[in-house]
C-alpha atoms as a PDB file:
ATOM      1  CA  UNK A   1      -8.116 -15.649   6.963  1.00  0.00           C
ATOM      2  CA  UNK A   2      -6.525 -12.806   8.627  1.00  0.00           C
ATOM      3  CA  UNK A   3      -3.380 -11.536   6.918  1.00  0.00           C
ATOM      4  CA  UNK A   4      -0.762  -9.585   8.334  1.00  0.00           C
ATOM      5  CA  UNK A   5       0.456  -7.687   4.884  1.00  0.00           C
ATOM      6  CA  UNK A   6       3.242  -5.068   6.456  1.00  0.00           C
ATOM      7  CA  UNK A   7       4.888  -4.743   9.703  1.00  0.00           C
ATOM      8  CA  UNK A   8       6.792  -1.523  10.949  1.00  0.00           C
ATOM      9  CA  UNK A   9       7.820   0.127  14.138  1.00  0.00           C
ATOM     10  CA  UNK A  10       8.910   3.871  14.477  1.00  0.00           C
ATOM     11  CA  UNK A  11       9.616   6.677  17.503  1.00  0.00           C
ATOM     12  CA  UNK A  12       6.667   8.776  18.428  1.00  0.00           C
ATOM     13  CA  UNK A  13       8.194  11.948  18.186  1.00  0.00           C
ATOM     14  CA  UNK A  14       6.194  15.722  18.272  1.00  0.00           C
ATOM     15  CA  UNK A  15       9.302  17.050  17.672  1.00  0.00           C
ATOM     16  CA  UNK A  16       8.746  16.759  13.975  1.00  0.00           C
ATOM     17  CA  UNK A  17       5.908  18.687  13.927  1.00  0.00           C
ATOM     18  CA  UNK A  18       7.286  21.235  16.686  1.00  0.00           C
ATOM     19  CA  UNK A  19      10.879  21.472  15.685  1.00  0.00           C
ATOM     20  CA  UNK A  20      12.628  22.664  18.669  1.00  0.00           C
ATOM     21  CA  UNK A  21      16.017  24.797  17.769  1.00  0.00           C
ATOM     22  CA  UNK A  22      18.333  22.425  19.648  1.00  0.00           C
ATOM     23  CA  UNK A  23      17.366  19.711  17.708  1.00  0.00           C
ATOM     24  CA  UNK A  24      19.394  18.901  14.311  1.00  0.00           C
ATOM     25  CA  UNK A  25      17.224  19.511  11.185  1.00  0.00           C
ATOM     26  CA  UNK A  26      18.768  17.670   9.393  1.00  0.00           C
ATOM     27  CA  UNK A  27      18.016  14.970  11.601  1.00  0.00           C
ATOM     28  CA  UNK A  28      14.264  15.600  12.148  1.00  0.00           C
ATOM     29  CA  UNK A  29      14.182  15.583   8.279  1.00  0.00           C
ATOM     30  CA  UNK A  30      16.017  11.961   8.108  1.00  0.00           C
ATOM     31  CA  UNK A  31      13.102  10.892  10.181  1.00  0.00           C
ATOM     32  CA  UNK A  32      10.066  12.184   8.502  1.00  0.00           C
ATOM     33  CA  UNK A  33      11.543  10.890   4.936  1.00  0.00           C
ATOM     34  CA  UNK A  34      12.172   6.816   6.891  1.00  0.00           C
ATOM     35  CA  UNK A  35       8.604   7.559   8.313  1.00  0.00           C
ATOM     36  CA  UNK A  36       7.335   8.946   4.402  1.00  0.00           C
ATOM     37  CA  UNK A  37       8.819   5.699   3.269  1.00  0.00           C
ATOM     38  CA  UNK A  38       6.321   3.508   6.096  1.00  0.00           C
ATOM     39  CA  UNK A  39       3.889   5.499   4.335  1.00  0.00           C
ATOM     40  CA  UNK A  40       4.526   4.343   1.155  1.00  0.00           C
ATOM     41  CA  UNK A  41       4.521   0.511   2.240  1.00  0.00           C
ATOM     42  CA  UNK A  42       0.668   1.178   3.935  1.00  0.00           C
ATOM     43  CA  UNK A  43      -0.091   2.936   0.483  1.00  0.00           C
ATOM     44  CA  UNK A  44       1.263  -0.025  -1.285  1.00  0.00           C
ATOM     45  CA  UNK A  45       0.200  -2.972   0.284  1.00  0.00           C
ATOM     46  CA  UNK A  46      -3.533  -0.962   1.806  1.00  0.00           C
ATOM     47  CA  UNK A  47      -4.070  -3.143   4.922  1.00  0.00           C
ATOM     48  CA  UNK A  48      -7.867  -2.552   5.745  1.00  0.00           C
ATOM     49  CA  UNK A  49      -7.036  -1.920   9.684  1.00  0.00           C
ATOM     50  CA  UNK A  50      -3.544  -0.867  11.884  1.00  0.00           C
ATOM     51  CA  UNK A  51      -2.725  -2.568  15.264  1.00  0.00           C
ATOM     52  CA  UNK A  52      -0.911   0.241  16.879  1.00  0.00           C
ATOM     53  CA  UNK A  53       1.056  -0.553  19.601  1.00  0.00           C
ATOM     54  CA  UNK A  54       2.005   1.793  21.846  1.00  0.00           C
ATOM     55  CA  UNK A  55       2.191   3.751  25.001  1.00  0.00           C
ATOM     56  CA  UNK A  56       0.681   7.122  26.251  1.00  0.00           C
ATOM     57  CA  UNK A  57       1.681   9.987  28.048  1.00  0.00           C
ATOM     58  CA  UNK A  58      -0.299  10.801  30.465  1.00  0.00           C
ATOM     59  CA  UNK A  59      -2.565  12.076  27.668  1.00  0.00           C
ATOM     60  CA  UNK A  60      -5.365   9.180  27.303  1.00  0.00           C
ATOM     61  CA  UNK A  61      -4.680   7.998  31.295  1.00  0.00           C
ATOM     62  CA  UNK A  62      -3.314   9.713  34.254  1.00  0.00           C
ATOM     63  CA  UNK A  63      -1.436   8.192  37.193  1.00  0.00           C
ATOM     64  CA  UNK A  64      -4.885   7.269  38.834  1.00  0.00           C
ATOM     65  CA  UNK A  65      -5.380   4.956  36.832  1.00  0.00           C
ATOM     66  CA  UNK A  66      -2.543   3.155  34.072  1.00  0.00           C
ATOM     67  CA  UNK A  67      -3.494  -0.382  32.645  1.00  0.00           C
ATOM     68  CA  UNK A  68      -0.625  -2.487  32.337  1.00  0.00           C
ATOM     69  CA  UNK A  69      -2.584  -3.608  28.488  1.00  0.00           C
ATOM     70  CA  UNK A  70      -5.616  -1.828  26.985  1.00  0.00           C
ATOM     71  CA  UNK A  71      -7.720  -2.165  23.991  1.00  0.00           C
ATOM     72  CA  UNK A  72      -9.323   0.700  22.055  1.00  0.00           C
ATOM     73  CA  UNK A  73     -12.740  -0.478  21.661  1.00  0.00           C
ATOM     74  CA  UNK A  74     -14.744   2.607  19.356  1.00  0.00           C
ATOM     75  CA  UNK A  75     -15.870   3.126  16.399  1.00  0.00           C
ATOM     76  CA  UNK A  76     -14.194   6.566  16.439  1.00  0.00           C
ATOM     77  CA  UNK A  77     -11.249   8.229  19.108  1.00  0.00           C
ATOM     78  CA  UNK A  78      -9.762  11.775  18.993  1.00  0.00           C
ATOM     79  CA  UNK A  79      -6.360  12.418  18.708  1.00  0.00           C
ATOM     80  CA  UNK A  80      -3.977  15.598  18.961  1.00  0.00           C
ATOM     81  CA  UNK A  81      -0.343  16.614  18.806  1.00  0.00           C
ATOM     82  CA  UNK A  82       1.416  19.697  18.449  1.00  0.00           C
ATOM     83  CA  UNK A  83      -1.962  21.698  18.188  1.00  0.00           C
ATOM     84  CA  UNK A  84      -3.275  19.499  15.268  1.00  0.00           C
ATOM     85  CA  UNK A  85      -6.505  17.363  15.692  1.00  0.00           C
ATOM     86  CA  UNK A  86      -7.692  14.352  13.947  1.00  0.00           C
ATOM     87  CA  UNK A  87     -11.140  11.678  13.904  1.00  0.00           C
ATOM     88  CA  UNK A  88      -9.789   8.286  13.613  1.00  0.00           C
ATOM     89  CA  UNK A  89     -11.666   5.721  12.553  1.00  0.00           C
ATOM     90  CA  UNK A  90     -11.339   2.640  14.460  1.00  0.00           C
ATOM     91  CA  UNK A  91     -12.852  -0.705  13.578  1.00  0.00           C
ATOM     92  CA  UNK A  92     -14.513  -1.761  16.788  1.00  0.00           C
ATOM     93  CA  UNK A  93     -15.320  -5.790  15.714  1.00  0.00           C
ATOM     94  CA  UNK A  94     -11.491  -6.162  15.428  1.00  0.00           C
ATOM     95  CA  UNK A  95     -11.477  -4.709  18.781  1.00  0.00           C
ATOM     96  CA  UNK A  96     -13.903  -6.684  20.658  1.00  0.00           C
ATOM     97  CA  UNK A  97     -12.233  -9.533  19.172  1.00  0.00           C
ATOM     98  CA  UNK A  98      -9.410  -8.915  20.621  1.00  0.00           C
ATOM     99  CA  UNK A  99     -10.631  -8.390  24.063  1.00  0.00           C
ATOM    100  CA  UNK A 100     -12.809 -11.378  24.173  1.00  0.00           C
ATOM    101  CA  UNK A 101      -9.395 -13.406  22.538  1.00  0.00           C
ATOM    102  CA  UNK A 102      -7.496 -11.898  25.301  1.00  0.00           C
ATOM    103  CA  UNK A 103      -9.469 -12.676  28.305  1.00  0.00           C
ATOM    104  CA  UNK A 104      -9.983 -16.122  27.251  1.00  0.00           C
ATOM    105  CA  UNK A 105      -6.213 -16.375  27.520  1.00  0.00           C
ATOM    106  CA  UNK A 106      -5.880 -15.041  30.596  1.00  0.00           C
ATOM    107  CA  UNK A 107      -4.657 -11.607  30.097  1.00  0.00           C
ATOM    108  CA  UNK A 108      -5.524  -8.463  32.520  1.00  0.00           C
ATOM    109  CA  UNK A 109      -6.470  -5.647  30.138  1.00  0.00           C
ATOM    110  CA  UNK A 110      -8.499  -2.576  29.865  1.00  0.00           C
ATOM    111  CA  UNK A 111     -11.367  -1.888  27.589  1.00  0.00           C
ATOM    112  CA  UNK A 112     -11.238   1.806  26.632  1.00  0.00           C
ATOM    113  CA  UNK A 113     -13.652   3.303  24.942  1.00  0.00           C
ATOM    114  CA  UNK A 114     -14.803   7.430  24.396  1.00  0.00           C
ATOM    115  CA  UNK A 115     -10.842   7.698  23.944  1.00  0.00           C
ATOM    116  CA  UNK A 116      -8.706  10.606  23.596  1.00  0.00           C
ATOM    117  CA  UNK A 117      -5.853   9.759  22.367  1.00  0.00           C
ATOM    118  CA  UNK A 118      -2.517  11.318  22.409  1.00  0.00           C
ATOM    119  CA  UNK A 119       0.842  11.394  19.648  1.00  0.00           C
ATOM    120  CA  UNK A 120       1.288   8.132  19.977  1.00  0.00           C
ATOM    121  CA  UNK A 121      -1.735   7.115  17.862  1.00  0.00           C
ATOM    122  CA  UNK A 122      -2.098   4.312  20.055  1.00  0.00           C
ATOM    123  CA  UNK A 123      -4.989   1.190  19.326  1.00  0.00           C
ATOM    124  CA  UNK A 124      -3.313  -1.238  21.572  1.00  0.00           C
ATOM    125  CA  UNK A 125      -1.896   0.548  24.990  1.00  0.00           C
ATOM    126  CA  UNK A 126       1.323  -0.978  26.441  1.00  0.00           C
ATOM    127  CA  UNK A 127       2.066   0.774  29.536  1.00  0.00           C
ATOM    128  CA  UNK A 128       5.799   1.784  29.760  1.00  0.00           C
ATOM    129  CA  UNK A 129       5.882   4.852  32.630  1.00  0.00           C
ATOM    130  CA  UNK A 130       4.803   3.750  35.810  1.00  0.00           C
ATOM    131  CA  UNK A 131       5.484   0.496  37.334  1.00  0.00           C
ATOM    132  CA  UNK A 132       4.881  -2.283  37.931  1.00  0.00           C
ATOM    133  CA  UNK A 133       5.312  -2.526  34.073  1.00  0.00           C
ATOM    134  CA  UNK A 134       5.379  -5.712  31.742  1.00  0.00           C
ATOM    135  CA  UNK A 135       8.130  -7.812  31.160  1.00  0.00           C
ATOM    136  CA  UNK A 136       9.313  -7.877  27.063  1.00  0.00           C
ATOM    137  CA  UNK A 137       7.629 -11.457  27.418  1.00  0.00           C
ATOM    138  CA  UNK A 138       4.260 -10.821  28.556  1.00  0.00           C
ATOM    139  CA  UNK A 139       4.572  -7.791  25.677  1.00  0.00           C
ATOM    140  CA  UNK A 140       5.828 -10.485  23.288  1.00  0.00           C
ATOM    141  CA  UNK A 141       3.361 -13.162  24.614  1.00  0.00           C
ATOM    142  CA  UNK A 142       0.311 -10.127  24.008  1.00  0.00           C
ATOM    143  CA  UNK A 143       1.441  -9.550  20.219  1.00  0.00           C
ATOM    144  CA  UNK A 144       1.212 -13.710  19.849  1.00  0.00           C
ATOM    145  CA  UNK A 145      -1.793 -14.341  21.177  1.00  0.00           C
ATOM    146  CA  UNK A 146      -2.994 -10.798  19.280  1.00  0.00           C
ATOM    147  CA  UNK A 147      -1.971 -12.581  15.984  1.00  0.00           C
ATOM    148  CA  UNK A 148      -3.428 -15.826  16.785  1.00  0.00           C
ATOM    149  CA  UNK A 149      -7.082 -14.082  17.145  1.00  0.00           C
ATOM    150  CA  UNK A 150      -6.840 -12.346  14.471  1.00  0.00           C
ATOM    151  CA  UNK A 151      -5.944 -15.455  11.707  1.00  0.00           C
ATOM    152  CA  UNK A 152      -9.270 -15.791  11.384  1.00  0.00           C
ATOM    153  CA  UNK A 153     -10.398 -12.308  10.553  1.00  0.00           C
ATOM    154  CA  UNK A 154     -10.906 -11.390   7.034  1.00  0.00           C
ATOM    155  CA  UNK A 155      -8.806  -8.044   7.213  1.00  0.00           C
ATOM    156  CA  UNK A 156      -5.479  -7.054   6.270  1.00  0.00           C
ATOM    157  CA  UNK A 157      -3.666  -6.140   8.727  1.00  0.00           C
ATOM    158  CA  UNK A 158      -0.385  -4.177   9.668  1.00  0.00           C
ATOM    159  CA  UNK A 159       0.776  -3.854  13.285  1.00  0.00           C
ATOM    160  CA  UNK A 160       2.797  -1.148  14.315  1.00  0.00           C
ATOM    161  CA  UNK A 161       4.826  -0.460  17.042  1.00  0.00           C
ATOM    162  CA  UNK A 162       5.901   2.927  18.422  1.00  0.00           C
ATOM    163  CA  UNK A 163       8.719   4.450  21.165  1.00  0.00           C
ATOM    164  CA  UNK A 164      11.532   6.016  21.132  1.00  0.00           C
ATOM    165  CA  UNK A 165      14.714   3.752  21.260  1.00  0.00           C
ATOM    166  CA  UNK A 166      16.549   5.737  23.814  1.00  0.00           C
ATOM    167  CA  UNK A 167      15.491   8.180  26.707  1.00  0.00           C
ATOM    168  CA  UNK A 168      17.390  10.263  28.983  1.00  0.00           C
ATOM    169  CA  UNK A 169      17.758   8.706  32.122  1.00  0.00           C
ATOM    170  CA  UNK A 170      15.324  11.066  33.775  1.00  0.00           C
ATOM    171  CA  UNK A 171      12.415   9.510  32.466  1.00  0.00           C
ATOM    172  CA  UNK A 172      11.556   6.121  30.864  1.00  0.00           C
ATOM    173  CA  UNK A 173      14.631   5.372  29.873  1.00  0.00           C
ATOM    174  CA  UNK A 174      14.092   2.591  26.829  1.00  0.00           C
ATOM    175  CA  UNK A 175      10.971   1.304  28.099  1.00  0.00           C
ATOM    176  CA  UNK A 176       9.487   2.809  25.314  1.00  0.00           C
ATOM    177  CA  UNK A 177      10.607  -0.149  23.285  1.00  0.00           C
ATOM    178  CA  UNK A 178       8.213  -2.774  25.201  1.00  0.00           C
ATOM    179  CA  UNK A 179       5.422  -1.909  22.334  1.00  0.00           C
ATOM    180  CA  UNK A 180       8.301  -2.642  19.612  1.00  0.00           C
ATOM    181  CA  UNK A 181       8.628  -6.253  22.004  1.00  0.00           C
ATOM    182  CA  UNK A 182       4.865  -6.896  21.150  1.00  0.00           C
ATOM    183  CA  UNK A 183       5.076  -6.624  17.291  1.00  0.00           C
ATOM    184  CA  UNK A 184       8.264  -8.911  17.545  1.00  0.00           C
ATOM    185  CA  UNK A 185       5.580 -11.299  19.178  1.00  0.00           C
ATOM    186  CA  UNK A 186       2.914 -10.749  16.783  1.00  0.00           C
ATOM    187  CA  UNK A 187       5.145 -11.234  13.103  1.00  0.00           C
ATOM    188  CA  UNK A 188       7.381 -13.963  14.411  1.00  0.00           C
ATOM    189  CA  UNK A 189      11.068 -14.384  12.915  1.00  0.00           C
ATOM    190  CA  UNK A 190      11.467 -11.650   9.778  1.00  0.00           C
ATOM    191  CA  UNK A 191      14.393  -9.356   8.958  1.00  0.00           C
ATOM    192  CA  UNK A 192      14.249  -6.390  10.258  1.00  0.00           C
ATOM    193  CA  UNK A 193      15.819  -3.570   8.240  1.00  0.00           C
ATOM    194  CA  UNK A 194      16.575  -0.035   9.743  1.00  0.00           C
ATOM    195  CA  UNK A 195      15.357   2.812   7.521  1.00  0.00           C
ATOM    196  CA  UNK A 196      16.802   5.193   9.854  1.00  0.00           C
ATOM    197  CA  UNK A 197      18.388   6.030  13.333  1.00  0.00           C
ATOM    198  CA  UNK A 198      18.895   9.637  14.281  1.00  0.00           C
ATOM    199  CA  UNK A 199      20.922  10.138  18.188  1.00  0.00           C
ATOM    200  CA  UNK A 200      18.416  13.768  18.506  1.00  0.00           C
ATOM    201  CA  UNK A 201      18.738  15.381  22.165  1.00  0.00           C
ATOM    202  CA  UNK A 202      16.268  13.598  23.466  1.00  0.00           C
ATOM    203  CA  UNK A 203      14.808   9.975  21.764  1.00  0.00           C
ATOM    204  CA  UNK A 204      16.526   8.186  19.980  1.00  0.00           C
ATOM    205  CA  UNK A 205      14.887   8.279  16.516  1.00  0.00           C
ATOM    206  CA  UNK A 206      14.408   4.822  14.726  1.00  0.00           C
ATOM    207  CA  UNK A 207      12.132   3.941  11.514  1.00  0.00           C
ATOM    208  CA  UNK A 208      12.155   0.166  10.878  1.00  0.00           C
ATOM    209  CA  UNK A 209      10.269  -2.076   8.860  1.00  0.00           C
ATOM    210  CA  UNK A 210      10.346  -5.951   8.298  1.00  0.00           C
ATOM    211  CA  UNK A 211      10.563  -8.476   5.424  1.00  0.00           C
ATOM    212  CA  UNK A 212      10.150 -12.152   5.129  1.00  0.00           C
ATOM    213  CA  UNK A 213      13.123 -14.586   4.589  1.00  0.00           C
ATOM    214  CA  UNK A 214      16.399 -15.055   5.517  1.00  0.00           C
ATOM    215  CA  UNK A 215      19.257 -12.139   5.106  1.00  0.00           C
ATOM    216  CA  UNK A 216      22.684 -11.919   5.531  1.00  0.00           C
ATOM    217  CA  UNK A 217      22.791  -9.584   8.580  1.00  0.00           C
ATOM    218  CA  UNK A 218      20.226 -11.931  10.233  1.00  0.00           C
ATOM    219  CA  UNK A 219      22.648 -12.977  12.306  1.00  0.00           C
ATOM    220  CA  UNK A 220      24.433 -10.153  12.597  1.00  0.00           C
ATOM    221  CA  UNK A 221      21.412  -8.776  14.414  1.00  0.00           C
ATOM    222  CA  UNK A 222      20.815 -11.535  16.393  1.00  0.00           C
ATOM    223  CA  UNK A 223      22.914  -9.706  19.403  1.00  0.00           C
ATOM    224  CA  UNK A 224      20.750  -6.799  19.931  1.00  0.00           C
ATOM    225  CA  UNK A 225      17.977  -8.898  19.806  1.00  0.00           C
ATOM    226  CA  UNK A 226      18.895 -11.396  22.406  1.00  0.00           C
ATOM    227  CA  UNK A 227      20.166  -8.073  24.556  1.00  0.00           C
ATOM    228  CA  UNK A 228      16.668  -6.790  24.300  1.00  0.00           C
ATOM    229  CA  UNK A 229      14.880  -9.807  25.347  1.00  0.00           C
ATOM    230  CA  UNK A 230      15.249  -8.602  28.938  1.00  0.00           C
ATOM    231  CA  UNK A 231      13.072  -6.628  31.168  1.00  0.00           C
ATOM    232  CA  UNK A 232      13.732  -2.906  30.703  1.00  0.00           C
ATOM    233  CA  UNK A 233      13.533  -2.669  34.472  1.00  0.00           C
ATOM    234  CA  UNK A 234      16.638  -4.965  34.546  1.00  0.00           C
ATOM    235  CA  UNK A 235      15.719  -8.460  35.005  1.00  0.00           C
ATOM    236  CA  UNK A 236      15.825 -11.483  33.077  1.00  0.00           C
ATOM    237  CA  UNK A 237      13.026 -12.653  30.811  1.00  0.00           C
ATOM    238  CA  UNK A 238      12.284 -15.749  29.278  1.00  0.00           C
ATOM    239  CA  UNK A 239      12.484 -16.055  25.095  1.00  0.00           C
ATOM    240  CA  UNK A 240      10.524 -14.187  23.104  1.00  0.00           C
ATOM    241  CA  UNK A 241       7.408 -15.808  22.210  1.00  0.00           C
ATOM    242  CA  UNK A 242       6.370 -15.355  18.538  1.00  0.00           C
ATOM    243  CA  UNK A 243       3.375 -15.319  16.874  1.00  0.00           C
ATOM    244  CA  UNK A 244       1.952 -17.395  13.873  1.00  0.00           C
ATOM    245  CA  UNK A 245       2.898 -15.802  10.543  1.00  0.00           C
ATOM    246  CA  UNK A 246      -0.321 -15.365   8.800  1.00  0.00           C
ATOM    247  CA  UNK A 247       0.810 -13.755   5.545  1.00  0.00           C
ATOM    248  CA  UNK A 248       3.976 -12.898   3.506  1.00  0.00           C
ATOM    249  CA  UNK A 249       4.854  -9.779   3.773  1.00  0.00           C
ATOM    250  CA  UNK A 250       5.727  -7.555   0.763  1.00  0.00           C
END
């Protein structure tokens, strides 16, 4: 049975690699040690394959053509950022799984395959730039039914989501956060604990990760959650869907 042993969301942020002089050091540095620690949890509890949600810019597609959803189906994709390259290997049975799960159930997606990706790392492509774009609960409803295929599955698994929290309003704004929507839909009801938020001049930077059981601040954070579970674009959205829990989580 397919288990879902760590669960984690983080910004997509070059700037960590490129280090621009108006941003705060000390703040890229608070980020790369919360995203070290993410690192740690993968070392620790070694799921055998990542669901990575996130979005692209305009580096994998280009306004021609942007998929609302999209699956990378490969054995292999390319990525780069900030001048570095890297060979990931994908594992493309997971993939077609989840295409073939996902049709069956009625969602529109893309199968992508001979992919070049871009910083975002991105397995599972939620587009967040140009509209019409999801609603948190189709995103939600995507990372469910995502889950629900892969109980089955004899991996372990660890989705991840990736955005920034906070754009300028020149540009997506915090659309970026309909990938983070999709985990929320895919682990189900978990604490979430913040390893770090850094305000830089342009994201905003959060590391999170999640845990099972109940916690005092659960319902302390129940605000921002019930805030998010809107549309980014403005408009209301029904509950979050969540998915079936599949493992404990370390």
């Amino acid at each position: 049975m397919g288990r879902i042993v760590a669960a984690m969301e983080s910004m997509q942020a070059p700037e960590l690699f490129t280090r621009p002089p108006e941003e705060d050091p000390q703040q890229l540095d608070a980020g790369i040690a919360a995203r070290q620690r993410l690192g740690k949890v993968l070392d620790d509890t070694k799921p055998e394959a990542l669901n990575i949600f996130a979005s692209d810019h305009f580096e994998t597609f280009f306004q021609k053509w942007v998929p609302t959803f999209a699956v990378v189906a490969d054995n292999t994709a390319a990525t780069a950022c900030s001048g570095r390259t890297w060979a990931l290997p994908l594992n493309s049975l997971l993939a077609e799984g989840l295409l073939d799960g996902l049709v069956n159930r009625s969602f529109d997606l893309s199968n992508l395959q001979d992919a070049t990706l871009g910083h975002s790392f991105e397995t599972i492509f939620v587009s967040t730039s140009l509209p019409p774009l999801p609603t948190n609960y189709q995103c939600a409803a995507l990372g469910a039914a995502i889950a629900d295929i892969n109980a089955p599955r004899p991996e372990h698994l660890a989705p991840i989501g990736g955005g920034g929290i906070s754009h300028p309003l020149d540009t997506v704004r915090t659309t970026e956060m309909l990938p983070w929507a999709a985990v929320l839909g895919a682990i189900g009801d978990l604490h979430l604990e913040v390893l770090s938020y850094q305000e830089t001049t342009h994201p905003g930077h959060g590391v999170v990760r999640f845990h099972e059981g109940a916690h005092p601040e659960k319902n302390r954070a129940a605000a921002p959650l019930t805030k998010f579970n809107q549309n980014c674009s403005g408009s209301q959205a029904p509950g979050i869907p969540t998915g079936r829990r599949i493992s404990h989580l370390n």
